[in-house]
Protein backbone atom coordinates (compact mmCIF):
# COMPACT_ATOMS: atom_id res chain seq x y z
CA UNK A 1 18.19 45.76 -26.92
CA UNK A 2 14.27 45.76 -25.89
CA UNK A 3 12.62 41.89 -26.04
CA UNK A 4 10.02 41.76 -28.54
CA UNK A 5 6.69 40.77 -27.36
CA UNK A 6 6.94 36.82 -28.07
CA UNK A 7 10.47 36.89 -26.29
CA UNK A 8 9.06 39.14 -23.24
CA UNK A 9 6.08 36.65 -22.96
CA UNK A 10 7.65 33.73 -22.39
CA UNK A 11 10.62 35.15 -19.97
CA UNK A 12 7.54 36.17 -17.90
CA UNK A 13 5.48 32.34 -18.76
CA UNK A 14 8.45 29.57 -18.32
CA UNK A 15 5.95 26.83 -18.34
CA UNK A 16 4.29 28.58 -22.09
CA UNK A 17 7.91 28.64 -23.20
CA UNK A 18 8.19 24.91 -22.27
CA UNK A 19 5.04 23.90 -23.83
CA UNK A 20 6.49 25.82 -27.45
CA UNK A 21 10.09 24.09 -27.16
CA UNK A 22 8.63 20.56 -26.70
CA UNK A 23 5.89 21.26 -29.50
CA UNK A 24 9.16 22.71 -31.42
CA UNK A 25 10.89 19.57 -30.46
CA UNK A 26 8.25 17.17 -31.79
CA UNK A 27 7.65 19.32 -34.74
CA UNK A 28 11.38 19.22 -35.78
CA UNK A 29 12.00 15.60 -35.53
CA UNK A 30 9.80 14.69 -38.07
CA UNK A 31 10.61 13.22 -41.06
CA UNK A 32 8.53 15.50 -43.09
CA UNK A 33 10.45 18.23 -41.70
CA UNK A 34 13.98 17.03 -41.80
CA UNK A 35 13.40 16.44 -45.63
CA UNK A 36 12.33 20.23 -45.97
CA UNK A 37 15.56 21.14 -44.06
CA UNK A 38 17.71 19.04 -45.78
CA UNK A 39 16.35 20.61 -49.39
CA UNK A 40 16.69 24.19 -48.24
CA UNK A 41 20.17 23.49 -47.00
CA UNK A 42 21.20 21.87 -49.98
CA UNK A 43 19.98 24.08 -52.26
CA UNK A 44 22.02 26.94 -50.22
CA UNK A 45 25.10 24.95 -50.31
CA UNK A 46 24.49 24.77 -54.43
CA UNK A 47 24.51 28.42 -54.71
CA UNK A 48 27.26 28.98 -52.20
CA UNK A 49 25.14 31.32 -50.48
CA UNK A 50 27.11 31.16 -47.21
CA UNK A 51 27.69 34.94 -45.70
CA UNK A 52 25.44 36.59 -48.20
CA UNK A 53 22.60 38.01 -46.79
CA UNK A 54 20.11 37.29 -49.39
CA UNK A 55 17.82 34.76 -49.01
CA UNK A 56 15.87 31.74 -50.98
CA UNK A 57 12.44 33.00 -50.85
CA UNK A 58 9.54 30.28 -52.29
CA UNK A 59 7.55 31.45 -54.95
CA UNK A 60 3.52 30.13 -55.14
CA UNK A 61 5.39 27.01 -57.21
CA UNK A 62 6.92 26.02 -54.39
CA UNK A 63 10.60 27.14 -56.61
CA UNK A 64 13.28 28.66 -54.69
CA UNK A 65 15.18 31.73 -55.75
CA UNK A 66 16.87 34.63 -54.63
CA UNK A 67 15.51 37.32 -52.92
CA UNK A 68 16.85 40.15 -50.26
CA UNK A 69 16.05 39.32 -46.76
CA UNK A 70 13.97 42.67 -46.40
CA UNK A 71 11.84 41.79 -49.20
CA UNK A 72 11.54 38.40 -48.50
CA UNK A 73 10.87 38.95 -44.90
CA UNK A 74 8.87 41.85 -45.05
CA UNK A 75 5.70 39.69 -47.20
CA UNK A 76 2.66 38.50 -46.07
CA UNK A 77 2.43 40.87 -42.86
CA UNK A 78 5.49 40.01 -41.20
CA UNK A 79 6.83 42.75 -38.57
CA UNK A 80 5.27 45.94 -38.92
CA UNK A 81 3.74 45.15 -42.26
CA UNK A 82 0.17 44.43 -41.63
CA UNK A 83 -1.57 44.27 -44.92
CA UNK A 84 -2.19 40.46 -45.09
CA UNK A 85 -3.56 40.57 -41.25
């Protein structure tokens, strides 16, 4: 399978992909961010959504509910979609 262009830019920049994980690192361990994991997991574990491949997609309320990955995934230019570029 090809690398994407992220993926193929750090293989070729180690000290780039370095610089991402520790930002990732920092950015994870906050408390702010453990609370937003926490909710999303919950919420998952609620609807027993384990092994089905739709997901919780946040409306402009900030309310979760379900929506198909490709749908979901496919808003606000993500991938090849580049109408909100």
């Amino acid at each position: 399978m090809a690398r994407g262009k992220t993926s193929a830019y750090y293989a070729a920049n180690p000290e780039a992909a370095e610089k991402r994980r520790r930002y990732q690192r920092k950015l994870n361990s906050e408390p702010k961010q453990i609370a937003y994991r926490s909710r999303l997991n919950k919420a998952r574990r609620k609807r027993s959504l384990k092994g089905n491949p739709n997901d919780l997609s946040h409306d402009s309320k900030g309310n979760l509910s379900l929506e198909s990955m490709k749908i979901n995934r496919a808003r606000n230019g993500h991938g090849n979609n580049k109408r909100y570029r």
